[in-house]
C-alpha atoms as a PDB file:
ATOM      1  CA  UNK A   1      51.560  61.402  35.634  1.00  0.00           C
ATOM      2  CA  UNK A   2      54.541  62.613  33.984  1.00  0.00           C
ATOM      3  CA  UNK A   3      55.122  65.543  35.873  1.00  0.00           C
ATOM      4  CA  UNK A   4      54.570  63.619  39.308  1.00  0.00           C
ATOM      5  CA  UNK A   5      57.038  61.334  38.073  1.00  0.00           C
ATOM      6  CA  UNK A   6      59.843  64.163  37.488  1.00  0.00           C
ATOM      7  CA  UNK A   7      59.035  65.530  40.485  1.00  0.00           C
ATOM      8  CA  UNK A   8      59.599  61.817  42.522  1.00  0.00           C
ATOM      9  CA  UNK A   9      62.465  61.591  40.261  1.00  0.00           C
ATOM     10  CA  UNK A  10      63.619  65.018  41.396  1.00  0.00           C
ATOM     11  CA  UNK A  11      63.472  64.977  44.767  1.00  0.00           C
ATOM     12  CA  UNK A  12      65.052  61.641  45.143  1.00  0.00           C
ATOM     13  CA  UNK A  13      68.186  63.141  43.709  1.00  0.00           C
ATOM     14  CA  UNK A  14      67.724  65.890  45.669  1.00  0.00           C
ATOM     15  CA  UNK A  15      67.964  63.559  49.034  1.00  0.00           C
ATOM     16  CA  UNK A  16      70.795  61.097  47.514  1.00  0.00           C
ATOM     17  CA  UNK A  17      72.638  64.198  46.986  1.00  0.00           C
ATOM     18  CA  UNK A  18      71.854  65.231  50.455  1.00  0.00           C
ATOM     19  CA  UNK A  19      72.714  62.231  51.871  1.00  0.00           C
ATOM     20  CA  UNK A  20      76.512  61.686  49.784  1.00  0.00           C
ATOM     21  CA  UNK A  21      76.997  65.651  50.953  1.00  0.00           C
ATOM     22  CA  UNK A  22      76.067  64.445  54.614  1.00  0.00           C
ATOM     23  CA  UNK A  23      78.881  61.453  54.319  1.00  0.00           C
ATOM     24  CA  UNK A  24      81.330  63.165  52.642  1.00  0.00           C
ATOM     25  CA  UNK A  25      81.109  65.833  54.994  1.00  0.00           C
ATOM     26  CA  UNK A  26      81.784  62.720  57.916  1.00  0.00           C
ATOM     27  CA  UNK A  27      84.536  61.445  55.605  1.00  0.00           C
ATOM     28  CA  UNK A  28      85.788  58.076  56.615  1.00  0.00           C
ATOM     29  CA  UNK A  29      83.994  55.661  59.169  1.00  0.00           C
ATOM     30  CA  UNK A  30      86.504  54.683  60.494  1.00  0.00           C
ATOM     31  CA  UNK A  31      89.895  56.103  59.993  1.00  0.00           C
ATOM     32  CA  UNK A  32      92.904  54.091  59.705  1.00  0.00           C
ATOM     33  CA  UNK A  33      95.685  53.367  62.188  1.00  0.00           C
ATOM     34  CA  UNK A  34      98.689  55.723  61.276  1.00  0.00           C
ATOM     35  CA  UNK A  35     101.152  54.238  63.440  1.00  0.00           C
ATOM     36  CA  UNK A  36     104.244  53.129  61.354  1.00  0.00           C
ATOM     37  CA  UNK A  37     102.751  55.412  58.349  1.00  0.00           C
ATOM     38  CA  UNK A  38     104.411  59.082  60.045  1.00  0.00           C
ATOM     39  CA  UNK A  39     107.708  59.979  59.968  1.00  0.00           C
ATOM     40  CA  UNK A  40     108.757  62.477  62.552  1.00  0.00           C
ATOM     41  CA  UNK A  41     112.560  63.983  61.665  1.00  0.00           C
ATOM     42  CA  UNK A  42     113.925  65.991  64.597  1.00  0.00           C
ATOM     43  CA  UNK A  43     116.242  68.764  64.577  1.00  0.00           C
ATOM     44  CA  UNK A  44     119.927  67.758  66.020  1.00  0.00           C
ATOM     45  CA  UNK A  45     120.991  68.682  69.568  1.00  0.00           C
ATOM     46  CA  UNK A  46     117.966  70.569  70.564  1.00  0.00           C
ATOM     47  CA  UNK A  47     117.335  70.827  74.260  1.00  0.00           C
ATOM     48  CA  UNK A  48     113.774  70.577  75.510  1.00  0.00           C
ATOM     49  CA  UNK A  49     110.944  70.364  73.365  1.00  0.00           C
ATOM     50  CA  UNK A  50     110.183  71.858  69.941  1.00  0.00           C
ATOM     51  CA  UNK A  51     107.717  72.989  67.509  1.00  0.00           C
ATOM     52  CA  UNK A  52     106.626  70.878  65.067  1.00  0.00           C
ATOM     53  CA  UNK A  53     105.293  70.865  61.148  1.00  0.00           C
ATOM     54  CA  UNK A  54     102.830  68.560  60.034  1.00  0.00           C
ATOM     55  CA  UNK A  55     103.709  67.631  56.223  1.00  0.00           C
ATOM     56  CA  UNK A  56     100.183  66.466  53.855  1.00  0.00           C
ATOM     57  CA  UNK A  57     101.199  65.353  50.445  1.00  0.00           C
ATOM     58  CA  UNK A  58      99.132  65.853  47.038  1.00  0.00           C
ATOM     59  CA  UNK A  59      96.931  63.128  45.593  1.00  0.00           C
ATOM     60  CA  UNK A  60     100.245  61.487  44.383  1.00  0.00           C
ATOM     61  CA  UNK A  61     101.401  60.610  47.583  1.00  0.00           C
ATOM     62  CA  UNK A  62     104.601  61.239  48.537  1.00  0.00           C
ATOM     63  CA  UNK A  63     107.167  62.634  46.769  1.00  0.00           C
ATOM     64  CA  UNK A  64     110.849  64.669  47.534  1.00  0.00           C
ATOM     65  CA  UNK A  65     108.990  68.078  47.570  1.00  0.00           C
ATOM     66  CA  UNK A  66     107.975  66.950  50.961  1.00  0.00           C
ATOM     67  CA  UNK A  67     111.718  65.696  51.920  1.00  0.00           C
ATOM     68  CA  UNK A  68     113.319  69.135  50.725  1.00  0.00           C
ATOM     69  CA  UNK A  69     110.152  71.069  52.645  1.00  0.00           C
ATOM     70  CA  UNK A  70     111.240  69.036  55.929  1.00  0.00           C
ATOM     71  CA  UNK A  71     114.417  69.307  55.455  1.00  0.00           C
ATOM     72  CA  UNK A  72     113.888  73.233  55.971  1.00  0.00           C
ATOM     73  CA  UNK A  73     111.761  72.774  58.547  1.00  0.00           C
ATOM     74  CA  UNK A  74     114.559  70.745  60.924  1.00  0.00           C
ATOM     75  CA  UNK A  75     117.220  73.361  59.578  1.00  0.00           C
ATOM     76  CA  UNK A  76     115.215  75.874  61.273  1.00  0.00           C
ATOM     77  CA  UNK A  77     114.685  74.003  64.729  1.00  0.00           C
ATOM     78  CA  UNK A  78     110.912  72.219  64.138  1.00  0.00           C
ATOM     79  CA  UNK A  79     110.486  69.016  64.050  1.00  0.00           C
ATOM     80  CA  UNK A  80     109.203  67.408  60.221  1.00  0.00           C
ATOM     81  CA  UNK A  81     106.124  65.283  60.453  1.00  0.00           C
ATOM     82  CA  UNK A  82     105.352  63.896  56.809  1.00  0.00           C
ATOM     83  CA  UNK A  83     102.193  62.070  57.070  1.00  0.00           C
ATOM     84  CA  UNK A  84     101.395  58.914  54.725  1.00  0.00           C
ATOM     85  CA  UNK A  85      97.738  58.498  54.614  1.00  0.00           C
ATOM     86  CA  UNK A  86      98.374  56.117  51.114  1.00  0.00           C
ATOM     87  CA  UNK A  87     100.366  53.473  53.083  1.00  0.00           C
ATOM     88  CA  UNK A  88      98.140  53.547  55.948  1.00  0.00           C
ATOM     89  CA  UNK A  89      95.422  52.812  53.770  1.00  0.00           C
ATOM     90  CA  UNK A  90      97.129  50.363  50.874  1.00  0.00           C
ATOM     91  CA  UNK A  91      97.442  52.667  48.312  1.00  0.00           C
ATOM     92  CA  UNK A  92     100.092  52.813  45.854  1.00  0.00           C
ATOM     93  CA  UNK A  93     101.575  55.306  43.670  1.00  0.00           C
ATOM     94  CA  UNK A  94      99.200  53.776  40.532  1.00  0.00           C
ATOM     95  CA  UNK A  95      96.127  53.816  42.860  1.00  0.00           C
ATOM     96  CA  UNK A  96      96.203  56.845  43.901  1.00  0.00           C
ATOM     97  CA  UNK A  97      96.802  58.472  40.909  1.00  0.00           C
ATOM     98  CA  UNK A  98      93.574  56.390  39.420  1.00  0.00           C
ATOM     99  CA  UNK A  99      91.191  56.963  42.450  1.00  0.00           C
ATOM    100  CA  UNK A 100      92.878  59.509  44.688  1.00  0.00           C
ATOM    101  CA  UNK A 101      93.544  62.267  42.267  1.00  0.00           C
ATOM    102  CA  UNK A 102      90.269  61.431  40.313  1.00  0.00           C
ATOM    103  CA  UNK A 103      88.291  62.080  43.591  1.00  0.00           C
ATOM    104  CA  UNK A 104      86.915  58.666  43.836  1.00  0.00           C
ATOM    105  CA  UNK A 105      88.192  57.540  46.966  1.00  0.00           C
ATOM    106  CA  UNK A 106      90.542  59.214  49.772  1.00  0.00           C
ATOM    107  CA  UNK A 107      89.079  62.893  49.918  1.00  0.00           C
ATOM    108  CA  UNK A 108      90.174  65.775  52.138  1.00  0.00           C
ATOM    109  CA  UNK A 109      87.716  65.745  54.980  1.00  0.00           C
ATOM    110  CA  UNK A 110      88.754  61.930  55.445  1.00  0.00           C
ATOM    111  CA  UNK A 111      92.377  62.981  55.441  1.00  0.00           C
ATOM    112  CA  UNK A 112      91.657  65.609  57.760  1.00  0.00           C
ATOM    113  CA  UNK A 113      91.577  62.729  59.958  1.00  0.00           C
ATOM    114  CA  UNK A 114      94.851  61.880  59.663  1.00  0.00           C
ATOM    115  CA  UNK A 115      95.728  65.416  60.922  1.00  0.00           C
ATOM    116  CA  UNK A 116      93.623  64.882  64.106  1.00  0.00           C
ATOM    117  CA  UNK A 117      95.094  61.686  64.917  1.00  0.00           C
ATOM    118  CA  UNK A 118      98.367  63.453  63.886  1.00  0.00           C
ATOM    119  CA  UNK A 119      98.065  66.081  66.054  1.00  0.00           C
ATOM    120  CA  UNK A 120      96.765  63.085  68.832  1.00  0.00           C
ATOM    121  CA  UNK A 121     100.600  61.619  68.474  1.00  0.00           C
ATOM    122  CA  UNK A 122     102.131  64.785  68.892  1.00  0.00           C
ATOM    123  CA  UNK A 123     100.867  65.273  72.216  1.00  0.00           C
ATOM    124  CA  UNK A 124     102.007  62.040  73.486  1.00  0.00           C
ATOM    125  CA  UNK A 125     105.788  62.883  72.305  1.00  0.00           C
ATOM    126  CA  UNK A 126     107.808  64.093  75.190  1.00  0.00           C
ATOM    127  CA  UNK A 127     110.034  65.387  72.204  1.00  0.00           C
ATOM    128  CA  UNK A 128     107.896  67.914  71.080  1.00  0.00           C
ATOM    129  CA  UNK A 129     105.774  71.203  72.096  1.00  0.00           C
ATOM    130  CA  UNK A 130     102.284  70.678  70.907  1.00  0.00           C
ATOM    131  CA  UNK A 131     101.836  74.258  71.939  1.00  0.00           C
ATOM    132  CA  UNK A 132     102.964  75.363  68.875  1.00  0.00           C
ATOM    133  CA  UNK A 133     102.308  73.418  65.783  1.00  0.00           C
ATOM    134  CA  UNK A 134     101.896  74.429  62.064  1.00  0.00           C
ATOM    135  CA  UNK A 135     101.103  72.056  58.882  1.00  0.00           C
ATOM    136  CA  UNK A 136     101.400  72.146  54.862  1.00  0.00           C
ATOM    137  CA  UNK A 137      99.794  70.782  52.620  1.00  0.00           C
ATOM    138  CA  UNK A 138     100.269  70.375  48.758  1.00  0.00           C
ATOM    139  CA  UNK A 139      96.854  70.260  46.499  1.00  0.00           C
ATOM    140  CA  UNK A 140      95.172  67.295  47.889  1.00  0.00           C
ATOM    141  CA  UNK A 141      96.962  67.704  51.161  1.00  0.00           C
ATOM    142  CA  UNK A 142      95.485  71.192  51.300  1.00  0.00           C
ATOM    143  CA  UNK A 143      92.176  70.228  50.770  1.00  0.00           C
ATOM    144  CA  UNK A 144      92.693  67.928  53.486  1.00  0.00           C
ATOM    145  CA  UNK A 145      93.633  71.046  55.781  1.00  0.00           C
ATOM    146  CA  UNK A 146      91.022  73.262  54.560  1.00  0.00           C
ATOM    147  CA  UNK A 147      88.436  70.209  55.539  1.00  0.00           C
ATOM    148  CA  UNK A 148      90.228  70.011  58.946  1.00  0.00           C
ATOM    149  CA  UNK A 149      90.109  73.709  59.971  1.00  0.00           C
ATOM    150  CA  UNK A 150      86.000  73.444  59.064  1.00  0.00           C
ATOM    151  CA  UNK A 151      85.460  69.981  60.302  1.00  0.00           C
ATOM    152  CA  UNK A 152      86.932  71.595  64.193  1.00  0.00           C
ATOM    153  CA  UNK A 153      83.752  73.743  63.721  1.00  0.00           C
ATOM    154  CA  UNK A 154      81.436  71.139  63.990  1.00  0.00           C
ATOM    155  CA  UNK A 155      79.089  71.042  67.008  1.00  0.00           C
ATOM    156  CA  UNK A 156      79.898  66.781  67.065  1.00  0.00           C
ATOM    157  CA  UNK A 157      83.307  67.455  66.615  1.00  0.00           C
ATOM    158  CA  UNK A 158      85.660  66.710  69.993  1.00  0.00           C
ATOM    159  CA  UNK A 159      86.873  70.269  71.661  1.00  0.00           C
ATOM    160  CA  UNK A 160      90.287  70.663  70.691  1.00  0.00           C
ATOM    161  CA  UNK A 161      91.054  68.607  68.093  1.00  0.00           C
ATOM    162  CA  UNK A 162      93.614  71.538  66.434  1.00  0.00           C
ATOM    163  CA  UNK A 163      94.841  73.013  69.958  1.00  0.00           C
ATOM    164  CA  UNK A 164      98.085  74.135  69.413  1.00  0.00           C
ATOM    165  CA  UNK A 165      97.966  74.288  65.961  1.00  0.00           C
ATOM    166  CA  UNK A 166      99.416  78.170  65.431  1.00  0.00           C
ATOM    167  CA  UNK A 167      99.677  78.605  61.397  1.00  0.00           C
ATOM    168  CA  UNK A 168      98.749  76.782  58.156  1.00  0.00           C
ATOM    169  CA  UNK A 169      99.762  76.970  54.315  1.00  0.00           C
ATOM    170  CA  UNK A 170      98.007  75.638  51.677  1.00  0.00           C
ATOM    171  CA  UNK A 171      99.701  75.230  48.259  1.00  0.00           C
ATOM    172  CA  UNK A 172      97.290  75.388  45.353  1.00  0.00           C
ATOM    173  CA  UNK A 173      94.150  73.974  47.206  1.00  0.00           C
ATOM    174  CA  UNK A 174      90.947  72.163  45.881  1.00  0.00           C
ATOM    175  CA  UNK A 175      88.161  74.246  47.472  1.00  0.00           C
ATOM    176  CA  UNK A 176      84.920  73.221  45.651  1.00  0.00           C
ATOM    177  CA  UNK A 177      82.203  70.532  45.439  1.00  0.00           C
ATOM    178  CA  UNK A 178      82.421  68.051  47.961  1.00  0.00           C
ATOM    179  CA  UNK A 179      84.995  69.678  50.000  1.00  0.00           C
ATOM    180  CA  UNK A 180      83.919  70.370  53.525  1.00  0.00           C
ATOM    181  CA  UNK A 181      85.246  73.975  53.778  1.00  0.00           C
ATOM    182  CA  UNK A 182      83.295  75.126  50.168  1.00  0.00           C
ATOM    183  CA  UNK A 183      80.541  75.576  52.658  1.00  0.00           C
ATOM    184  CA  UNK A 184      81.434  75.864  56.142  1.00  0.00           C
ATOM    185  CA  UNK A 185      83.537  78.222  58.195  1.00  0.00           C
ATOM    186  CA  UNK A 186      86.800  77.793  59.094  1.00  0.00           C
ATOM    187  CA  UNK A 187      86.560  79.591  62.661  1.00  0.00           C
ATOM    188  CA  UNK A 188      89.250  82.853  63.779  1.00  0.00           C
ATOM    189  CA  UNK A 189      92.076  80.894  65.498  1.00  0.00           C
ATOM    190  CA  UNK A 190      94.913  79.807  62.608  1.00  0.00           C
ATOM    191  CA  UNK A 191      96.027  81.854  60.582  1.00  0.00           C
ATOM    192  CA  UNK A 192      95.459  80.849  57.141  1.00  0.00           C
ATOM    193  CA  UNK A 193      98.179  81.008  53.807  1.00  0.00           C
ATOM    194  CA  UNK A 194      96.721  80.062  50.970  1.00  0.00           C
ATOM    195  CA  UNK A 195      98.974  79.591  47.699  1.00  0.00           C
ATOM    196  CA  UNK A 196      97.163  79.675  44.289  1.00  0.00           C
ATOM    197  CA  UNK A 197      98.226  79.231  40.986  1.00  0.00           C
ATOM    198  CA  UNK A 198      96.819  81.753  38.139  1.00  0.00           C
ATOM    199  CA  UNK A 199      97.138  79.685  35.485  1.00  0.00           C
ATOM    200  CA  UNK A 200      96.134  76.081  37.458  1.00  0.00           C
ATOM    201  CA  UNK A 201      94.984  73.656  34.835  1.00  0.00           C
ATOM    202  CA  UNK A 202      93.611  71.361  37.555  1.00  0.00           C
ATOM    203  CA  UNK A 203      91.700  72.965  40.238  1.00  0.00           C
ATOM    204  CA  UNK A 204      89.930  75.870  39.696  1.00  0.00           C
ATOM    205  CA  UNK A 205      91.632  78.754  40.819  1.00  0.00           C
ATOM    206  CA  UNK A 206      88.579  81.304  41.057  1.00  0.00           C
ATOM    207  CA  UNK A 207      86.402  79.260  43.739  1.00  0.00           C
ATOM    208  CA  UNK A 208      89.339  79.582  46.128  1.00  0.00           C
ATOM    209  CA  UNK A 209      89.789  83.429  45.577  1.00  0.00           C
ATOM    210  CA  UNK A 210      85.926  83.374  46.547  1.00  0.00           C
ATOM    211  CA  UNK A 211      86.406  80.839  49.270  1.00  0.00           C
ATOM    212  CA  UNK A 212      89.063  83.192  51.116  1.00  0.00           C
ATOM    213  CA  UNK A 213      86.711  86.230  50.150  1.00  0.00           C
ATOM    214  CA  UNK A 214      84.278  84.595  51.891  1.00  0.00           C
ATOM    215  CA  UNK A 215      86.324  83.076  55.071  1.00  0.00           C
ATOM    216  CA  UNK A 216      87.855  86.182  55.435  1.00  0.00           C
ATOM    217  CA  UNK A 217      84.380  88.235  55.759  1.00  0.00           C
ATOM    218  CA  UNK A 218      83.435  85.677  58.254  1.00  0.00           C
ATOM    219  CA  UNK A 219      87.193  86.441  60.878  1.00  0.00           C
ATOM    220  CA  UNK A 220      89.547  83.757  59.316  1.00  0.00           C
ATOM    221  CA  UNK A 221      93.016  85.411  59.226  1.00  0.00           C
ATOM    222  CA  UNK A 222      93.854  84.656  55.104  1.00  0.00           C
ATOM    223  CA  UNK A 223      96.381  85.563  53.220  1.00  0.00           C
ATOM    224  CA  UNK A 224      96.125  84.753  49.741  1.00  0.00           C
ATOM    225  CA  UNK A 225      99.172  84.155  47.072  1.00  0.00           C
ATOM    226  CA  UNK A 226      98.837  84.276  43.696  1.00  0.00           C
END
């Protein structure tokens, strides 16, 4: 009796956990409208279209790391696109430091969303080449790219959704349970920078040296930074 009931009791975790990897893997429902939440800074006295960076910000939200990175970017002739999935979604510097950075709400394969419909915007501005694209992200924001580059891999996924996009760089990345990309492949067509930390207090450094290991056995272009 007892060892039937472990055994109920064990594979009903077993198919909750199955079905909360199955979600989280879908990430949001139904994702939110970004309009008025992305802030596209163009370089001055361009002429025709131009290349353009797509900005994610850690779990914080956003903060002037992401003003000084686009700020570089428009120096160098790309348009900035800083991307704030908090606002389009409510959240506010408190709340997302309480559910967003605590991983109970908000997590990278439903940002990886945002990118898509990013990317979706991009193509409809006469102002820029979405021929050539490239996006950061910081910790959280990372994730969130990670999550994208694996969620494009999915059979159900539209063709596509990341045409154009040439390069990415991931600053000190979260890489392990629940994220999308901990166990799917992140295909052969963007090349891949991924920054870690050594010393990182918060995520855990090792599972993305073995995540890159592992991408890179499979054709991802990585480079790794340490």
């Amino acid at each position: 009796m007892v060892g039937r009931l472990f055994l109920s009791l064990g594979v009903g975790l077993v198919l909750l956990l199955a079905v909360v990897l199955a979600f989280a893997a879908r990430g949001e429902a139904t994702p939110p409208d970004l309009t008025g939440h992305i802030d596209i800074r163009m370089p001055e006295a361009v002429d025709g279209p131009v290349p353009a960076v797509i900005l994610m910000s850690g779990c914080g939200g956003l903060r002037q790391i992401q003003d000084d990175y686009a700020a570089i970017a428009v120096d160098q002739g790309w348009a900035a696109v800083i991307v704030d999935s908090f606002g389009a979604r409510g959240i506010g510097r408190r709340g997302a430091l309480n559910t967003v950075c605590t991983a109970l709400r908000m997590r990278g394969q439903d940002r990886a969303q945002d990118i898509f419909s990013t990317i979706e915007i991009l193509r409809e501005d006469p102002r820029i080449n979405a021929d050539t694209l490239a996006m950061i992200g910081w910790s959280h924001g990372s994730w969130a790219i990670l999550d994208a580059m694996a969620i494009a891999q999915f059979e159900d996924t539209p063709e596509g959704v990341l045409d154009g996009m040439q390069g990415a760089f991931a600053i000190y990345p979260y890489c392990g349970f629940l994220s999308v990309v901990d166990s799917h492949p992140l295909g052969d067509d963007i090349a891949l920078t991924i920054l870690n930390v050594g010393r990182d207090r918060v995520v855990n450094t090792q599972a993305c040296r073995d995540l890159a290991e592992a991408r890179a056995a499979e054709g991802t272009p990585i480079t790794v930074i340490e």
